[in-house]
C-alpha atoms as a PDB file:
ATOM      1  CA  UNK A   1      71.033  33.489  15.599  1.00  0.00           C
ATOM      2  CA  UNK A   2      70.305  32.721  19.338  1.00  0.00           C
ATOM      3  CA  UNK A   3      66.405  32.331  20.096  1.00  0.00           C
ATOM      4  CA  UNK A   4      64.405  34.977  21.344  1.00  0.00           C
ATOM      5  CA  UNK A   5      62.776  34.733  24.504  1.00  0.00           C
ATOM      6  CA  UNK A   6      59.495  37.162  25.457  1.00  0.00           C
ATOM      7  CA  UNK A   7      58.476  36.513  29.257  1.00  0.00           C
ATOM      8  CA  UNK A   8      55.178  39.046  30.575  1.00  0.00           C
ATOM      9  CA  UNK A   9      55.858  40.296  33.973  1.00  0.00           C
ATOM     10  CA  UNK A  10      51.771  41.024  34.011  1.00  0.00           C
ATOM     11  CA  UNK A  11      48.696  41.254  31.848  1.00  0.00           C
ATOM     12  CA  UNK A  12      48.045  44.511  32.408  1.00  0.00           C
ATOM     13  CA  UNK A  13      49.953  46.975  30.349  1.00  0.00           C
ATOM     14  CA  UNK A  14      50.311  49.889  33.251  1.00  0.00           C
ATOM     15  CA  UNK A  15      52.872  51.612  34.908  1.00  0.00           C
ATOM     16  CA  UNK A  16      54.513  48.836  36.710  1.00  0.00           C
ATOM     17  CA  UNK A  17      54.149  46.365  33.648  1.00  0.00           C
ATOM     18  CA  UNK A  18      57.189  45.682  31.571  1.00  0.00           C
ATOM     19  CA  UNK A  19      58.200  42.709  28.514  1.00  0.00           C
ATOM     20  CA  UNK A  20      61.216  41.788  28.440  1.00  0.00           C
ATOM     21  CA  UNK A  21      63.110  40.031  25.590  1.00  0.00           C
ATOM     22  CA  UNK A  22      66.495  38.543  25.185  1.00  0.00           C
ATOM     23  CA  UNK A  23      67.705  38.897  22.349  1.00  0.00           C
ATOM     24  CA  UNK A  24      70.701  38.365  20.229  1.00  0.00           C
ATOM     25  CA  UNK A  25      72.220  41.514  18.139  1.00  0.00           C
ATOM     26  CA  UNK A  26      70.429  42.427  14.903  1.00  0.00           C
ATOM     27  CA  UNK A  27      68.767  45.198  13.357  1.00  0.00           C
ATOM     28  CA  UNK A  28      66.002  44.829  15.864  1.00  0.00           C
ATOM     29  CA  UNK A  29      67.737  45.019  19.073  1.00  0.00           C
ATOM     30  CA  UNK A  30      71.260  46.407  19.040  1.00  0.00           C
ATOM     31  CA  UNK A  31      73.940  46.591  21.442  1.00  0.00           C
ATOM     32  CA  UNK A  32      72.240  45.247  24.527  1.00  0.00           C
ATOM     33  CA  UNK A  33      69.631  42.746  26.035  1.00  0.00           C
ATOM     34  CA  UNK A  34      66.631  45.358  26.238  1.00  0.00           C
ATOM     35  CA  UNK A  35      63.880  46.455  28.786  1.00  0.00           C
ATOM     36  CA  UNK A  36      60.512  47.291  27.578  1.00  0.00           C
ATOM     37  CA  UNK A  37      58.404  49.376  29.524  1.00  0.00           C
ATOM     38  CA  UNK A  38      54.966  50.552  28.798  1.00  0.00           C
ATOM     39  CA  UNK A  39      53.799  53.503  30.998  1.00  0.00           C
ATOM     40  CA  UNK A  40      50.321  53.361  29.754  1.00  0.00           C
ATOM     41  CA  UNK A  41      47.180  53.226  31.460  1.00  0.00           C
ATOM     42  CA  UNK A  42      45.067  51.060  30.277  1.00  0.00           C
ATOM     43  CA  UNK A  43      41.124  49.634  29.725  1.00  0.00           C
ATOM     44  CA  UNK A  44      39.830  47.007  28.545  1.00  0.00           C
ATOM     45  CA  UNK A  45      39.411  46.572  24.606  1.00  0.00           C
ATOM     46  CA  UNK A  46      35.858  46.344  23.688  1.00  0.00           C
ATOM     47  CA  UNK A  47      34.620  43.103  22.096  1.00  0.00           C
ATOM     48  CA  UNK A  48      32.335  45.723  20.090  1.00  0.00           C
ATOM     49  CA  UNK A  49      34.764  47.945  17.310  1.00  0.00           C
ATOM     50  CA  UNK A  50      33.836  51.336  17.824  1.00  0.00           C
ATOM     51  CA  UNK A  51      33.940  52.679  13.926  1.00  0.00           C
ATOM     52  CA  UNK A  52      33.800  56.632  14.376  1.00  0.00           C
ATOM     53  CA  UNK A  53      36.610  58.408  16.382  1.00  0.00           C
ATOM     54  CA  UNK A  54      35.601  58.914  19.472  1.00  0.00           C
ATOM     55  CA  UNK A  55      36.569  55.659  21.384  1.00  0.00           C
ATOM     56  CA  UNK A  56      38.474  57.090  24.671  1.00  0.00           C
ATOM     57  CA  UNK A  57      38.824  53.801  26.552  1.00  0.00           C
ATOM     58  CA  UNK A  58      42.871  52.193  26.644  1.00  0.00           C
ATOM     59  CA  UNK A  59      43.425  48.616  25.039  1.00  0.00           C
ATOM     60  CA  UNK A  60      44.876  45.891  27.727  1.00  0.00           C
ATOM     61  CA  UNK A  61      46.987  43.983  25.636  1.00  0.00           C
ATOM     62  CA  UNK A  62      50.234  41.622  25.905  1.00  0.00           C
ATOM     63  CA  UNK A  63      52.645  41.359  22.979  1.00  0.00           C
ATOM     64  CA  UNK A  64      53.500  37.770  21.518  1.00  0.00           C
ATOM     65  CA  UNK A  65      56.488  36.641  19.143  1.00  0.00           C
ATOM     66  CA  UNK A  66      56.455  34.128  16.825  1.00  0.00           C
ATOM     67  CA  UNK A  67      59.114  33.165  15.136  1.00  0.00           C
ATOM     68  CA  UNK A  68      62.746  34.502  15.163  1.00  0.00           C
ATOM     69  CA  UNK A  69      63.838  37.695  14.659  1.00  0.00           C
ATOM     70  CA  UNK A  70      65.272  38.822  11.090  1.00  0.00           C
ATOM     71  CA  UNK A  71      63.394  35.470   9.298  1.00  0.00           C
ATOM     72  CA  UNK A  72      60.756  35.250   6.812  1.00  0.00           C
ATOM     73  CA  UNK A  73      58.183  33.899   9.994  1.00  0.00           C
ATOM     74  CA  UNK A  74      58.329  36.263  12.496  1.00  0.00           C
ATOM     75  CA  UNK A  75      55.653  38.072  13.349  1.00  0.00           C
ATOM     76  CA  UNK A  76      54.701  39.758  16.325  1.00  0.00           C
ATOM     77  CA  UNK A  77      51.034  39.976  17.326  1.00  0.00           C
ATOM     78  CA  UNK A  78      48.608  40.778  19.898  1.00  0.00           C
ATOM     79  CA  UNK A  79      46.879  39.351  22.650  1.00  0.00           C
ATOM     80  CA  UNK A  80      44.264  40.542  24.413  1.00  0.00           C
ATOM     81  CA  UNK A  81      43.776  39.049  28.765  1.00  0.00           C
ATOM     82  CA  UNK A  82      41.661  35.633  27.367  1.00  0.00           C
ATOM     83  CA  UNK A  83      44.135  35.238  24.986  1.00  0.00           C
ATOM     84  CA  UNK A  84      42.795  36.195  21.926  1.00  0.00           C
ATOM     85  CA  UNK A  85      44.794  37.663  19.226  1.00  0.00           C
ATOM     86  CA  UNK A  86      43.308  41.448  18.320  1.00  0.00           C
ATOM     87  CA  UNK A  87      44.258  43.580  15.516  1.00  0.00           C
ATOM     88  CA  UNK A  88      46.617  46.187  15.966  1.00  0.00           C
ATOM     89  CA  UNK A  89      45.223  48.357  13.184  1.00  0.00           C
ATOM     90  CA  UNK A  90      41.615  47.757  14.129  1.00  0.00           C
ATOM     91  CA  UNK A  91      40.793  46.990  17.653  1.00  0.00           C
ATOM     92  CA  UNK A  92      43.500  49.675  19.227  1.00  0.00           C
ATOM     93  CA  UNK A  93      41.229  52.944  19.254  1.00  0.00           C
ATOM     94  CA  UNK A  94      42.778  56.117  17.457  1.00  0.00           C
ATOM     95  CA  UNK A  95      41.816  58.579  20.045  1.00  0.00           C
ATOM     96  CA  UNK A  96      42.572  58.177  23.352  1.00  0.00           C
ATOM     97  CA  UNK A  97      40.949  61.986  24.388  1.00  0.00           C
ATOM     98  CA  UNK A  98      42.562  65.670  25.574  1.00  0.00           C
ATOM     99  CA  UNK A  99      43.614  65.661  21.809  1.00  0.00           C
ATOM    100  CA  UNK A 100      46.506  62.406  22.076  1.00  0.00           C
ATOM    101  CA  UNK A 101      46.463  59.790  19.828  1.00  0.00           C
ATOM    102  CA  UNK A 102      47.158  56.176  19.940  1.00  0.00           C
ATOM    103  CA  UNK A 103      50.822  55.783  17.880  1.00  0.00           C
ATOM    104  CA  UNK A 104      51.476  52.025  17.553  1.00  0.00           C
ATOM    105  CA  UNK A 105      55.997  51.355  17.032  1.00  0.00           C
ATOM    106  CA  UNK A 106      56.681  49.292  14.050  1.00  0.00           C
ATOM    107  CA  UNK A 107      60.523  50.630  13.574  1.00  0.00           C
ATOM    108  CA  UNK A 108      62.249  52.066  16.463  1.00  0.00           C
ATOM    109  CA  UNK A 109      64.201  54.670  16.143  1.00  0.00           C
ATOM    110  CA  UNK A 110      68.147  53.929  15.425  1.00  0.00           C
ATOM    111  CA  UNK A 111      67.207  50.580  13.555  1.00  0.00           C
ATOM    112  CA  UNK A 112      67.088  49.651  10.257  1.00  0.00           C
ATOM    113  CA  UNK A 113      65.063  46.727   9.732  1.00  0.00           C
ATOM    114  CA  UNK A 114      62.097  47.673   8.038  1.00  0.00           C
ATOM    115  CA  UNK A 115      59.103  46.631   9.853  1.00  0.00           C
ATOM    116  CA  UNK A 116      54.994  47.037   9.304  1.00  0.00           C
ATOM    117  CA  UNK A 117      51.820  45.592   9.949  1.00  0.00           C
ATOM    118  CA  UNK A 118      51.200  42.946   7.732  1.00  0.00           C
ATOM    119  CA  UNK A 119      47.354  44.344   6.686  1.00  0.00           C
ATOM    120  CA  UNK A 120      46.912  41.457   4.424  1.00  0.00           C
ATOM    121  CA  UNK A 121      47.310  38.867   7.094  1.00  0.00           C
ATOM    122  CA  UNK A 122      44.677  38.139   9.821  1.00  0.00           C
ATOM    123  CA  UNK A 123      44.823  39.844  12.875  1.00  0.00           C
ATOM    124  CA  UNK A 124      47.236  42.544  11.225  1.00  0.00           C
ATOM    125  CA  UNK A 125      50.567  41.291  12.952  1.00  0.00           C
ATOM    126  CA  UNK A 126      53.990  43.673  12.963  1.00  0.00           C
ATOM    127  CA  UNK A 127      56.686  41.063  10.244  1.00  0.00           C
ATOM    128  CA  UNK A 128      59.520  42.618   8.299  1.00  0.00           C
ATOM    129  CA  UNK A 129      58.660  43.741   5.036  1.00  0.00           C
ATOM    130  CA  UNK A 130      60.186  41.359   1.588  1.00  0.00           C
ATOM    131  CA  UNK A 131      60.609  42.277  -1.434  1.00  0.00           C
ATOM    132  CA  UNK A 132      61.338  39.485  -4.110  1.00  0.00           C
ATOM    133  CA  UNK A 133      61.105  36.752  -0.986  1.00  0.00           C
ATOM    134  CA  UNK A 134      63.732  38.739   0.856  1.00  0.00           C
ATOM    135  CA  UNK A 135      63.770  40.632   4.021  1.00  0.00           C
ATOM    136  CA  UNK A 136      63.912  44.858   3.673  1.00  0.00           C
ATOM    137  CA  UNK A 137      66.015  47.206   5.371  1.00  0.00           C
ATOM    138  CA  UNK A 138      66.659  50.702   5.155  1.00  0.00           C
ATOM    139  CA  UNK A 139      70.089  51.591   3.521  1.00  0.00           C
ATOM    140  CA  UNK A 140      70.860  53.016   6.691  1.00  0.00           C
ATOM    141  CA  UNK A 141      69.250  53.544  10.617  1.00  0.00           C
ATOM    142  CA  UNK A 142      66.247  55.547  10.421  1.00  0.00           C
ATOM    143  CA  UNK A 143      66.638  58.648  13.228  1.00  0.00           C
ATOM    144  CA  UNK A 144      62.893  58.877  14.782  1.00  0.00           C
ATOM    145  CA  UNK A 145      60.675  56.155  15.913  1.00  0.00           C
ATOM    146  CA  UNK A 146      58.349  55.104  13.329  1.00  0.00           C
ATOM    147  CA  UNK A 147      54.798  53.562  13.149  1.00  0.00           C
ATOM    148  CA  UNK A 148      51.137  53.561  12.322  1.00  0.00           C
ATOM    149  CA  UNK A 149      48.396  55.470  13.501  1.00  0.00           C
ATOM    150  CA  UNK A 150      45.316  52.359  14.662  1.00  0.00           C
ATOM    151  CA  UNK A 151      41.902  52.583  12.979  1.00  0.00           C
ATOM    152  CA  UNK A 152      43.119  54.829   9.592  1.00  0.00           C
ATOM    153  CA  UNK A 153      43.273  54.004   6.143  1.00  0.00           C
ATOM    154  CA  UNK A 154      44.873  56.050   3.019  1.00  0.00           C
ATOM    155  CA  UNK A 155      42.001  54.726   0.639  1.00  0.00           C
ATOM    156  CA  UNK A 156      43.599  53.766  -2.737  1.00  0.00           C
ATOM    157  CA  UNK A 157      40.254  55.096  -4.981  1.00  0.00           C
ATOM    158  CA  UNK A 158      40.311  58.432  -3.420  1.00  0.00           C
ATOM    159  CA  UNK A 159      42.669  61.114  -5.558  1.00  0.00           C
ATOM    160  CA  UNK A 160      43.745  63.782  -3.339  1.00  0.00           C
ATOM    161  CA  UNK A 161      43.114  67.199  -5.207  1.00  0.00           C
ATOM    162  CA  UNK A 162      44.990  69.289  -2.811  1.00  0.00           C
ATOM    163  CA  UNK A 163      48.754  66.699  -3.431  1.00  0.00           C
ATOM    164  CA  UNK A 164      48.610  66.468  -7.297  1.00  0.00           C
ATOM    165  CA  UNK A 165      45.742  64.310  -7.210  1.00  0.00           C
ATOM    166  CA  UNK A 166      47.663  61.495  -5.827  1.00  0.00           C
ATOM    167  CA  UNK A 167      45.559  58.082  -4.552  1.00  0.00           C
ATOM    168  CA  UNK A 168      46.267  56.959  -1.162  1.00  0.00           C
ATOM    169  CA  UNK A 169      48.906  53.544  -0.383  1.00  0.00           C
ATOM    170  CA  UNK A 170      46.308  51.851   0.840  1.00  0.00           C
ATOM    171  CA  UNK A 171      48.325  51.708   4.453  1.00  0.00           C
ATOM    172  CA  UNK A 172      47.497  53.220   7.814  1.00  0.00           C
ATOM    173  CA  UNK A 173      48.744  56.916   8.096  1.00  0.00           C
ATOM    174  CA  UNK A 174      52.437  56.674   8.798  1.00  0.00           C
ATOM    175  CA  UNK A 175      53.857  58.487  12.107  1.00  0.00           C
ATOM    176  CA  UNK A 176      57.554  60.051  12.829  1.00  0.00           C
ATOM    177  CA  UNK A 177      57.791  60.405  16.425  1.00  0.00           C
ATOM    178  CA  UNK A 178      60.079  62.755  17.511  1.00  0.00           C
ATOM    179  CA  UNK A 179      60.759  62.649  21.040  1.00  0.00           C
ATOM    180  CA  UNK A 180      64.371  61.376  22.482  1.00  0.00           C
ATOM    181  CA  UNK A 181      63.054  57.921  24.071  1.00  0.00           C
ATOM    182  CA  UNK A 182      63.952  54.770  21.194  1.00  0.00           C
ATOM    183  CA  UNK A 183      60.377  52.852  21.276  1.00  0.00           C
ATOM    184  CA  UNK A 184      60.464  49.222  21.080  1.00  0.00           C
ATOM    185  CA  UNK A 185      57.795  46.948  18.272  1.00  0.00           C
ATOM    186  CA  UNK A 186      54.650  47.282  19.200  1.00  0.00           C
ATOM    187  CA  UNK A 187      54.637  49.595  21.896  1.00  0.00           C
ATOM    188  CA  UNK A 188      52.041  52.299  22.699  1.00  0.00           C
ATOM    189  CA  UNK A 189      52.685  55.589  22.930  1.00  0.00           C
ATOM    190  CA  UNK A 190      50.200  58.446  23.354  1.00  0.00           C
ATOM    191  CA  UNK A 191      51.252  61.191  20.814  1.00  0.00           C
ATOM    192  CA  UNK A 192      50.252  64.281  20.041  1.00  0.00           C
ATOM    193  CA  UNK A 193      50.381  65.740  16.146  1.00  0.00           C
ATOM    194  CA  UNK A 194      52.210  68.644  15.574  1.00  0.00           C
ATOM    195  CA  UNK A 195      52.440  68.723  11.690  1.00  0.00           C
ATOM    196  CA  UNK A 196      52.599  66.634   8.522  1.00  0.00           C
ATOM    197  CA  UNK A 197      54.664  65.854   5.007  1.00  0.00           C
ATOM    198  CA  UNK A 198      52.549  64.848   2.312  1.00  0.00           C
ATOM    199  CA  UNK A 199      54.768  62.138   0.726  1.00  0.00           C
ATOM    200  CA  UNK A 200      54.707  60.806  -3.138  1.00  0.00           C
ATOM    201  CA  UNK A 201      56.127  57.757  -3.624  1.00  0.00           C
ATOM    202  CA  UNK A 202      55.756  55.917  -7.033  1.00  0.00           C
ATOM    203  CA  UNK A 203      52.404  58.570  -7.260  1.00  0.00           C
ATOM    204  CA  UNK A 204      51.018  57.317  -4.125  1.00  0.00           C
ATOM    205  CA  UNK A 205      50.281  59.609  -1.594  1.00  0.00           C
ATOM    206  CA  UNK A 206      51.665  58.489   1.883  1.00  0.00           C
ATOM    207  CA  UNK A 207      50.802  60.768   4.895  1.00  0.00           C
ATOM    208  CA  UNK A 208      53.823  61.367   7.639  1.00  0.00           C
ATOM    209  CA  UNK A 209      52.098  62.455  10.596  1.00  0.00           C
ATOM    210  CA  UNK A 210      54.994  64.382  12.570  1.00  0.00           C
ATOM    211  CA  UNK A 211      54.127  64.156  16.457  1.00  0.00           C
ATOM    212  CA  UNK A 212      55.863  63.534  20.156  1.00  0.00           C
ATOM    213  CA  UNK A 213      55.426  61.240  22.828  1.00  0.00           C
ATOM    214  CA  UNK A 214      53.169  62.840  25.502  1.00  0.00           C
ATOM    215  CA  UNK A 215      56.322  61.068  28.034  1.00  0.00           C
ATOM    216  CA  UNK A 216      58.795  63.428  26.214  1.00  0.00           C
ATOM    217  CA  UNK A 217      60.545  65.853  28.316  1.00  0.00           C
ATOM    218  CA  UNK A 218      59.803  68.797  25.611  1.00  0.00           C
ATOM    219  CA  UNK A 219      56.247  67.495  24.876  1.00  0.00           C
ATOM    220  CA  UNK A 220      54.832  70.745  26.390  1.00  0.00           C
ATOM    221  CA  UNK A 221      56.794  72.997  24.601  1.00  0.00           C
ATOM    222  CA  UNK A 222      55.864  71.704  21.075  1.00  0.00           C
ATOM    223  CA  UNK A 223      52.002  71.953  19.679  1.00  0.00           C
ATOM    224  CA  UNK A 224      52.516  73.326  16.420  1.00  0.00           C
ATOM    225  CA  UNK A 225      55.075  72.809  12.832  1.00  0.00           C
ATOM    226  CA  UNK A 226      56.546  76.135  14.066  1.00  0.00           C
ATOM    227  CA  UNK A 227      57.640  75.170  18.038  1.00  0.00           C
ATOM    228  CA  UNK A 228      59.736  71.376  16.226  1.00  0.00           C
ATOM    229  CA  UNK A 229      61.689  73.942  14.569  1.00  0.00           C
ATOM    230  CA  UNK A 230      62.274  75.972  17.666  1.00  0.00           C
ATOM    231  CA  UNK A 231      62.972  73.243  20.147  1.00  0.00           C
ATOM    232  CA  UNK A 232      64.069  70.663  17.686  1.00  0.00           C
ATOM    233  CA  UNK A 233      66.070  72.692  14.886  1.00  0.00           C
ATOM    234  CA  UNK A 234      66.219  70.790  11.555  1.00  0.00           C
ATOM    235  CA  UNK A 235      64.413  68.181  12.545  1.00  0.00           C
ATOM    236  CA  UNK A 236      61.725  68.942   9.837  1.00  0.00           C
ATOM    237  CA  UNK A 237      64.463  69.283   6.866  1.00  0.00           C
ATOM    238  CA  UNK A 238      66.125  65.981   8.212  1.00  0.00           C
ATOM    239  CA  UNK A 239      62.707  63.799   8.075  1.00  0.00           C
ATOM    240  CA  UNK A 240      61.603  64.901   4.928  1.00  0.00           C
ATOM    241  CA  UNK A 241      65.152  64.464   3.491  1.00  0.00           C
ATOM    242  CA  UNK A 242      65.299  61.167   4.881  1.00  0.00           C
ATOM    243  CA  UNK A 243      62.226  59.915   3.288  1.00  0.00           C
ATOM    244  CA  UNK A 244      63.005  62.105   0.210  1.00  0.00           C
ATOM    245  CA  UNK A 245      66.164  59.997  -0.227  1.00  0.00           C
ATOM    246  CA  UNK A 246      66.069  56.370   0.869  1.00  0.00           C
ATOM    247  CA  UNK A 247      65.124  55.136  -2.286  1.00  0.00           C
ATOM    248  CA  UNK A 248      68.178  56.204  -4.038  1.00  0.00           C
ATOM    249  CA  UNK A 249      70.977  54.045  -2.756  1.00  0.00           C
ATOM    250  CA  UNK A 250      68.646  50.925  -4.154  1.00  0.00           C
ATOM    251  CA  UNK A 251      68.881  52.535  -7.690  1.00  0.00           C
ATOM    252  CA  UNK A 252      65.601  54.410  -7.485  1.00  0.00           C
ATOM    253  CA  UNK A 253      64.503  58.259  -7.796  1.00  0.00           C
ATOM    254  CA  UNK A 254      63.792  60.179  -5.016  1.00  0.00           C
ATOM    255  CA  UNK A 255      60.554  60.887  -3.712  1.00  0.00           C
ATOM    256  CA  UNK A 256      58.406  63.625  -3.834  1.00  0.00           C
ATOM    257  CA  UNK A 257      56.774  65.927  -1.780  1.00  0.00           C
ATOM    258  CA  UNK A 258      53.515  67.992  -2.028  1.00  0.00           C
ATOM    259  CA  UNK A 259      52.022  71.019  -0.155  1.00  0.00           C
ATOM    260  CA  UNK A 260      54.948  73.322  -1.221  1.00  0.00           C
ATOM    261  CA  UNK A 261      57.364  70.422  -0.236  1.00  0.00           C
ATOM    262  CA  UNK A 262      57.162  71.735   3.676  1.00  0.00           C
ATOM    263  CA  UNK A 263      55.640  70.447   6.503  1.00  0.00           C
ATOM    264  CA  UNK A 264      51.786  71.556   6.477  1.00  0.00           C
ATOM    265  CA  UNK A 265      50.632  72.510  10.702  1.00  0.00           C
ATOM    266  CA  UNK A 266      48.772  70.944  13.137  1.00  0.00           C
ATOM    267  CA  UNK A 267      45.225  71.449  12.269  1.00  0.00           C
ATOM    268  CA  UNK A 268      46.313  70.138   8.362  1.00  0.00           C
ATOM    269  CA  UNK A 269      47.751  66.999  10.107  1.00  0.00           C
ATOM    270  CA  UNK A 270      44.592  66.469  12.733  1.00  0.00           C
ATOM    271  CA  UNK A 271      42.019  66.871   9.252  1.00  0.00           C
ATOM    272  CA  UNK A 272      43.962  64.107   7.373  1.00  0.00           C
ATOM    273  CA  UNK A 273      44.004  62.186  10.438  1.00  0.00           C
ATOM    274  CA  UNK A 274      40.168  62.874  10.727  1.00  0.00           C
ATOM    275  CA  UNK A 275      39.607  61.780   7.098  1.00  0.00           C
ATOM    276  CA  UNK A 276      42.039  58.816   6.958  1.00  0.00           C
ATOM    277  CA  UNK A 277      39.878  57.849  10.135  1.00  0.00           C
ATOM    278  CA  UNK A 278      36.397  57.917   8.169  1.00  0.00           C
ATOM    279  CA  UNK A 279      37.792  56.383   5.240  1.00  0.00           C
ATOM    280  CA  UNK A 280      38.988  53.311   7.689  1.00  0.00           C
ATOM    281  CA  UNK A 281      35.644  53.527   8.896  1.00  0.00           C
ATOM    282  CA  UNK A 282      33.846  52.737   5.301  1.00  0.00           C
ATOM    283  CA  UNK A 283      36.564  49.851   5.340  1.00  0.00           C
ATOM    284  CA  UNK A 284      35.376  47.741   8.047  1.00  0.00           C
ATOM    285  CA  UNK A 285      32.015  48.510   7.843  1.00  0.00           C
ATOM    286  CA  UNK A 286      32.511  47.148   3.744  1.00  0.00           C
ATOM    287  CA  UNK A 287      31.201  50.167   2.323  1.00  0.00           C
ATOM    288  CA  UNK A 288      34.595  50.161   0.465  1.00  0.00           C
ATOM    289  CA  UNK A 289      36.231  46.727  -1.048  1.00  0.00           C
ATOM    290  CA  UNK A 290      38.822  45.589   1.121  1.00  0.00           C
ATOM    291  CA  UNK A 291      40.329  43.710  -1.646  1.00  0.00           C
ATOM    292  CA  UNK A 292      43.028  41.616  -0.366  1.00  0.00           C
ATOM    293  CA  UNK A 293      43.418  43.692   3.029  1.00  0.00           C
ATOM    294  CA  UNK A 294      42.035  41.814   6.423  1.00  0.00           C
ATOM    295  CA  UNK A 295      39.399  42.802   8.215  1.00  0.00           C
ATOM    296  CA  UNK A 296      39.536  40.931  11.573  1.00  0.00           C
END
């Protein structure tokens, strides 16, 4: 494979700002060299982590490569203005005010290659996911861009009583963005929820925040489960089908859904984000063992 290149036009991540990679074909980048543009305004990140929800400011932050693409060392972290590395699961806020969320890409949309914040690792970079000391992909593209919400936490000790009882994956709450722009790893989007599937895999509860890009052309049309199936019909049968079936070309069952195996609304989906939140909260603050997680 042909190295990958990442040049910064500028430090700040605004409207102008833009990384650009060349790339070589792979499950990554397909087709075509690729733009990346970030059209957020940004703040500075504060050397101080705010742990309840209500940090508003924007992170400045610049996104760095290391390794290649598709190989057991790549990871992709990032940097602050000095240079530091930060954490994207702890040092991005959640909230970012008027009701939008932070929504950090790990997969985007139309690619396979199955990518996630390494929480184990220090300073939580985006690698590929192994199993057995191999590299993961999907058995096919996954249709929606897909990523983590910063600064939440599915705590592992806490049994859910309203999804069978199910413990949390001890992951950041998962996010299926909807809108018709294919995100690039790592970018920022501002999202707003507009529903959620309570997923069971292997007993393990694993939250799928549904929500769109506030840049989406039908972003004001959507604010509830009931306007995705209006503007964006069977959209909700197609995610949880997807994630429902993944599995099962790898030889495994399906998996499982609670909360009447539909998508629960928008104030369901903001009061697991508001939980998921507070348990990250007792986290970092080591009220709860981290175990092998990373904290910095």
């Amino acid at each position: 494979m042909a190295a990958t290149r990442l040049m910064v036009s500028t430090t700040n991540i605004g409207t102008s700002s833009s990384l650009l990679f060349k790339a070589a074909a792979s499950p990554f980048f397909k087709h075509h060299h690729l733009s990346l543009r970030f059209n957020n305004t940004t703040k500075l990140v504060s050397k101080k982590r705010t742990f309840a929800c209500s940090a508003l400011y924007r992170p400045d932050f610049q996104i760095k490569e290391e390794g290649q693409p598709e190989t057991l060392d790549y990871r992709v972290f990032f940097v602050d203005n000095s240079g530091k590395k930060i954490s994207p699961w702890h040092d991005i806020p959640l909230r970012v005010g008027d009701g939008a969320f932070n929504f950090i890409v790990e997969i985007p949309k139309e690619s396979s290659a199955k990518m996630e914040v390494a929480t184990d690792e220090i300073y939580t970079p985006i690698k590929q996911d192994t199993k057995k000391g191999k590299l993961r992909y999907y058995p096919y593209n996954i249709n929606w861009n897909y990523g983590l919400l910063p600064q939440t936490w599915e705590d592992p000790s806490l049994a859910n009583p309203e999804v069978d009882g199910a413990f949390g994956d001890n992951d950041p709450v998962d996010v299926v963005e909807i809108g018709e722009n294919r995100g690039n790893i790592g970018q920022l989007m501002k999202v707003k929820p507009l529903g959620c599937l309570a997923m069971i895999d292997e007993g393990e509860l694993d939250w799928k925040i549904i929500a769109i890009s506030l840049d989406d052309p039908k972003a004001s049309l959507v604010n509830d489960v009931d306007d995705v199936e209006k503007h964006f019909p069977g959209t909700l049968t197609a995610i949880r089908d997807w994630f429902r079936d993944y599995k099962i070309p790898d030889g495994k069952p399906a998996n499982n859904f609670g909360l009447g195996n539909k998508a629960a609304n928008k104030d369901y989906a903001l009061k697991v984000i508001t939980e998921t939140n507070e348990s990250w909260a007792k986290l970092v603050k080591r009220s709860t063992p981290a175990g092998e997680l990373s904290l910095v």
